[in-house]
N, C-alpha and C. Protein backbone atom coordinates (compact mmCIF):
# COMPACT_ATOMS: atom_id res chain seq x y z
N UNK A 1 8.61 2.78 -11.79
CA UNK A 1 8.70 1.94 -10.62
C UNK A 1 7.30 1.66 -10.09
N UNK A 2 6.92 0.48 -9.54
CA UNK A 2 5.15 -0.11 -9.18
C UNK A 2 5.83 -0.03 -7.79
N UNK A 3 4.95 1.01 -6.98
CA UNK A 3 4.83 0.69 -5.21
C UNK A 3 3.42 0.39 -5.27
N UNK A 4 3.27 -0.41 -3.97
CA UNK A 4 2.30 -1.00 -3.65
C UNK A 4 0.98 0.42 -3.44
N UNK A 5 1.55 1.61 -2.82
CA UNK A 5 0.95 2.96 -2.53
C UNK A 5 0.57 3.43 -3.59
N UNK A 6 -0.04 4.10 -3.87
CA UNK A 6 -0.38 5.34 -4.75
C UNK A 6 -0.76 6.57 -4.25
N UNK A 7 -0.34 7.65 -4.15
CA UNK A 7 -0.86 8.73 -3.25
C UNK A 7 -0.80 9.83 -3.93
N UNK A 8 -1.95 10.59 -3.62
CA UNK A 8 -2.58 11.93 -4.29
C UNK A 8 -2.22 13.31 -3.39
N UNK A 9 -1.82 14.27 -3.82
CA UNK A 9 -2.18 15.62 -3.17
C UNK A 9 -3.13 16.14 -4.37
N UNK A 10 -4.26 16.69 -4.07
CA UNK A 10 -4.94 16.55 -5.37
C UNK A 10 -5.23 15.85 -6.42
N UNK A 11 -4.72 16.75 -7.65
CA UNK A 11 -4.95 16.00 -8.61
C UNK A 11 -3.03 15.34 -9.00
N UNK A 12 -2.48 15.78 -8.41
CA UNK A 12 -0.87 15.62 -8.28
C UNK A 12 -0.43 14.09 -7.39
N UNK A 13 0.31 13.39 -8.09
CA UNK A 13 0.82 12.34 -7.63
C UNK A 13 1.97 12.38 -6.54
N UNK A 14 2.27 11.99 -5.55
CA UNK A 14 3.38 12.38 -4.77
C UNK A 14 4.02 11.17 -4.46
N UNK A 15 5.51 11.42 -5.37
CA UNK A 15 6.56 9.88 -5.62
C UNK A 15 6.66 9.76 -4.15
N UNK A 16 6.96 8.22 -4.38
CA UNK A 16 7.41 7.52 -3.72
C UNK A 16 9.18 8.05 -3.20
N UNK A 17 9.70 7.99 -2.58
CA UNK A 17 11.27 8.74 -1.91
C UNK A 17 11.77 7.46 -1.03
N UNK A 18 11.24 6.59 -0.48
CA UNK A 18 11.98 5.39 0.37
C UNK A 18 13.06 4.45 -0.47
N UNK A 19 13.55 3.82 -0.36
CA UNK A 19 14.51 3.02 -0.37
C UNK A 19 13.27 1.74 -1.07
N UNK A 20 14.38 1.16 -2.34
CA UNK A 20 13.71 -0.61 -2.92
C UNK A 20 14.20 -1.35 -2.10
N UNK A 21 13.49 -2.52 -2.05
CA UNK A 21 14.03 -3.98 -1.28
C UNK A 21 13.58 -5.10 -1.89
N UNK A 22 14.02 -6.17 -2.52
CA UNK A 22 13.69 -6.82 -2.49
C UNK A 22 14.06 -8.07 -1.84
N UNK A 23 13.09 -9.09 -1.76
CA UNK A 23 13.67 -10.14 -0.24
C UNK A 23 12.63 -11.20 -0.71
N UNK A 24 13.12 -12.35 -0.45
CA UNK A 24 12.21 -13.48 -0.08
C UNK A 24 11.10 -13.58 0.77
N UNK A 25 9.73 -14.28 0.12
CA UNK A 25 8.50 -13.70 1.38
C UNK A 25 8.76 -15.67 1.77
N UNK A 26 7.83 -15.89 2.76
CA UNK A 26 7.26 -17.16 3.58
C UNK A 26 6.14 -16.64 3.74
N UNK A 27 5.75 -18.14 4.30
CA UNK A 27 4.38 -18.43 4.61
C UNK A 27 3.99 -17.43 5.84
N UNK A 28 5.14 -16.73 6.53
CA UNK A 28 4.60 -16.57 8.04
C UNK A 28 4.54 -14.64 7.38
N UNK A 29 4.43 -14.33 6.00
CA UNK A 29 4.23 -13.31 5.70
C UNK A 29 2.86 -13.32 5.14
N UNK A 30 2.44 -13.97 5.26
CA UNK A 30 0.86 -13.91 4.41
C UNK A 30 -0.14 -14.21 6.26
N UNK A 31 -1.18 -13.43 5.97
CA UNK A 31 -2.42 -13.86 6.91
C UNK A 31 -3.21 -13.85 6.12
N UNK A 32 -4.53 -14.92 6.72
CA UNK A 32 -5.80 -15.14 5.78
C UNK A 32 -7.06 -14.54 6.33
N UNK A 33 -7.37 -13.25 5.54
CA UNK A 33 -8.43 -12.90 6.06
C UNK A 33 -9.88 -13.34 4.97
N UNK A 34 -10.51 -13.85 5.90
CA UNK A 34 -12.15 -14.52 5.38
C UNK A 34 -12.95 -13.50 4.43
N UNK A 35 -13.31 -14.07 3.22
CA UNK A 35 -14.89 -13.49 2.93
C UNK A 35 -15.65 -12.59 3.74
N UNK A 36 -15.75 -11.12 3.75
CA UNK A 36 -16.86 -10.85 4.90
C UNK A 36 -16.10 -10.19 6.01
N UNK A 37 -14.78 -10.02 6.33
CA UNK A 37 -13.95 -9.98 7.22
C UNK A 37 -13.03 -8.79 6.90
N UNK A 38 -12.51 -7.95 7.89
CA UNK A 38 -11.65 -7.24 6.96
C UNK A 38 -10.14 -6.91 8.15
N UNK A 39 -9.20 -6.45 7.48
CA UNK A 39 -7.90 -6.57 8.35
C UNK A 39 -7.67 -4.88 8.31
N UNK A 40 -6.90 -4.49 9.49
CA UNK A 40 -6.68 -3.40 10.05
C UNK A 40 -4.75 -3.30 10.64
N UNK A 41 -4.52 -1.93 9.80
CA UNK A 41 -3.18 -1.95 10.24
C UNK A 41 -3.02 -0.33 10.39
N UNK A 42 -1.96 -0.31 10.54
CA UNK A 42 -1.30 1.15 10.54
C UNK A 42 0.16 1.60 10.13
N UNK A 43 0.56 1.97 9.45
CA UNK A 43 1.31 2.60 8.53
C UNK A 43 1.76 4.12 8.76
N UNK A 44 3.08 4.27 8.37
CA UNK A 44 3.91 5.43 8.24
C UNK A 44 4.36 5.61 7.00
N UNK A 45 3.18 6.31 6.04
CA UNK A 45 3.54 7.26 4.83
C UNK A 45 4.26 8.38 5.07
N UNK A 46 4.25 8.87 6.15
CA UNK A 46 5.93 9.69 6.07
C UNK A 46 6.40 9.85 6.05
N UNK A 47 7.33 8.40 6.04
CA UNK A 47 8.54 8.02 6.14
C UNK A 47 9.08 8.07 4.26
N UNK A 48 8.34 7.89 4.05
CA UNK A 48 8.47 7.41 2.35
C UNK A 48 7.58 8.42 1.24
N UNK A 49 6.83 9.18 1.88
CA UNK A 49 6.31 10.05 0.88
C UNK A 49 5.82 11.55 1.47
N UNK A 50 6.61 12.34 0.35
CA UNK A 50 6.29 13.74 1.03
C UNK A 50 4.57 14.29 1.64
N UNK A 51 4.47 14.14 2.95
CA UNK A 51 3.20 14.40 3.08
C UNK A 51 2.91 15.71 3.97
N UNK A 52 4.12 16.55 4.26
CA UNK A 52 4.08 17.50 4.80
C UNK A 52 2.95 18.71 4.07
N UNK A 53 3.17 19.00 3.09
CA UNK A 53 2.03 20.18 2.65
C UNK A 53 0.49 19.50 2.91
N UNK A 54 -0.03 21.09 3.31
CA UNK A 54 -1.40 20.76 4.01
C UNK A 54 -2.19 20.37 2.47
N UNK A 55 -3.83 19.67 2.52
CA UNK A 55 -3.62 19.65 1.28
C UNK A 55 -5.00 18.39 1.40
N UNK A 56 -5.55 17.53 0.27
CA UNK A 56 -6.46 16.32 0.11
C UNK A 56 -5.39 15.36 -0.59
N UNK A 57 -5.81 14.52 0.31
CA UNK A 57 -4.82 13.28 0.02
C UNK A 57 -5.46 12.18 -0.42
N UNK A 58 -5.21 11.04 -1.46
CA UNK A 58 -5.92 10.27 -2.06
C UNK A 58 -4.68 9.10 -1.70
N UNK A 59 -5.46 8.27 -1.34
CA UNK A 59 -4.03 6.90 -1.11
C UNK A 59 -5.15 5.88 -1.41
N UNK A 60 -4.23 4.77 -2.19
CA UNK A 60 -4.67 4.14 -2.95
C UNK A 60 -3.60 2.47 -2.52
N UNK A 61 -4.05 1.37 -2.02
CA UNK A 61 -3.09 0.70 -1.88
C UNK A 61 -3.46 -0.78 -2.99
N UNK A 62 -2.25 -2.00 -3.69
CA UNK A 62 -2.91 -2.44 -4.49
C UNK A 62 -1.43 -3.02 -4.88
N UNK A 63 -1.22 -4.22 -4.50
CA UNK A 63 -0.02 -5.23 -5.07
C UNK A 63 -0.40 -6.93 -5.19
N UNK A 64 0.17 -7.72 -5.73
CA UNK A 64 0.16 -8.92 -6.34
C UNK A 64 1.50 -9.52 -5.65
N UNK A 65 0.57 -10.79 -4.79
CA UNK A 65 1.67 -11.47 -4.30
C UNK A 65 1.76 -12.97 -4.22
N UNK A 66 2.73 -13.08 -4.95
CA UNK A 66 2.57 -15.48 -5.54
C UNK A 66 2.85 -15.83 -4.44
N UNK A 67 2.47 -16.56 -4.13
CA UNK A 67 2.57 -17.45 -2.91
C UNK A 67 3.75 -18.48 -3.49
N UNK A 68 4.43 -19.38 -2.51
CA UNK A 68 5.79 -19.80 -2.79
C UNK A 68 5.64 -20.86 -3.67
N UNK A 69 4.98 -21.60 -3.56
CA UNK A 69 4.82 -22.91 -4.21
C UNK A 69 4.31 -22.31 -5.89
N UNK A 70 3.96 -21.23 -6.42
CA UNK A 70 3.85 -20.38 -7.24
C UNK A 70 2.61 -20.61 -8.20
N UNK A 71 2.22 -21.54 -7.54
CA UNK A 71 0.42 -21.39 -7.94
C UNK A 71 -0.50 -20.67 -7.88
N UNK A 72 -0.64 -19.97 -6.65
CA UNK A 72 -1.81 -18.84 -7.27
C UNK A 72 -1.16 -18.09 -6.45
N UNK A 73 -1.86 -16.64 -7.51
CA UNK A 73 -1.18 -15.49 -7.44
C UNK A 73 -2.45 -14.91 -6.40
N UNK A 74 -2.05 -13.87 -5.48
CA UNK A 74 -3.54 -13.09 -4.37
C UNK A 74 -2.89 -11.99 -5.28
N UNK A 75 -4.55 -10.93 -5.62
CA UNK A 75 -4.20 -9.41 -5.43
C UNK A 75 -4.82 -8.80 -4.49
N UNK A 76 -4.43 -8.40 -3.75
CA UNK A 76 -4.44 -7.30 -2.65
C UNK A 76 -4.76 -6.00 -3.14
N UNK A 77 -6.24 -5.06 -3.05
CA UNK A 77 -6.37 -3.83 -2.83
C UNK A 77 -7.09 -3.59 -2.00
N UNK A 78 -7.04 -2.07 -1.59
CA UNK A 78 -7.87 -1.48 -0.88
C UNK A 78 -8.87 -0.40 -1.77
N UNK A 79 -10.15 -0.14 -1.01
CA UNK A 79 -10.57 1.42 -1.49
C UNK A 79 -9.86 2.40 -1.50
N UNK A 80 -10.31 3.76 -2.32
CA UNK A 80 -9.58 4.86 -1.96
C UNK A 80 -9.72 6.08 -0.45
N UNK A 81 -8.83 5.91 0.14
CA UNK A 81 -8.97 6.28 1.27
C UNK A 81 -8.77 8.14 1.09
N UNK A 82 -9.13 9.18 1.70
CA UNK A 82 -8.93 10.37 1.93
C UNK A 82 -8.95 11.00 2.81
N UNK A 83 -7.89 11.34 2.98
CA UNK A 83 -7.95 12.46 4.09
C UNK A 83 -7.28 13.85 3.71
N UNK A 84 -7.52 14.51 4.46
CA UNK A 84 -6.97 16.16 4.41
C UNK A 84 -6.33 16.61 5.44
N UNK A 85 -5.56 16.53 5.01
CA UNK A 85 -4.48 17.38 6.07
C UNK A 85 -4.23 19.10 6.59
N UNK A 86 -4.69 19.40 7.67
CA UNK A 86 -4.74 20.99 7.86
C UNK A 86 -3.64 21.17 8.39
């Protein structure tokens, strides 16, 4: 299964556990962020991946999304982010 997440406890991968969906996107699901610019959100990986043990966490985010008219494809990643959980 490809989630958009990838997440580390170590060197250990920690599945994904949420629920699939798939659904029709629109235009009013895409924002355009500029060259040079960067976008900021916040997210609940707990809901969907065991993150309770204390531990170094590696999250990794990174999906492909066609726009409707199905001409060009965006890929979307991020760096690898870490944190540690005490």
């Amino acid at each position: 299964m490809k989630t958009v997440f990838r997440v580390y406890r170590g060197n250990q991968e920690v599945f994904y556990k949420g629920i699939l969906i798939k659904r029709r996107i629109s235009e009013s699901d895409f924002i355009t962020v500029n060259a040079g610019y960067t976008c900021t959100t916040e997210i609940g990986l707990g809901q969907v991946y065991d993150i309770r043990p204390k531990g170094r966490y590696r999250i990794h985010y990174e999906t492909v999304n066609e726009r409707l008219e199905g001409e060009r494809v965006d890929r979307l990643k991020s760096n690898v982010i870490v944190v540690k959980r005490k």
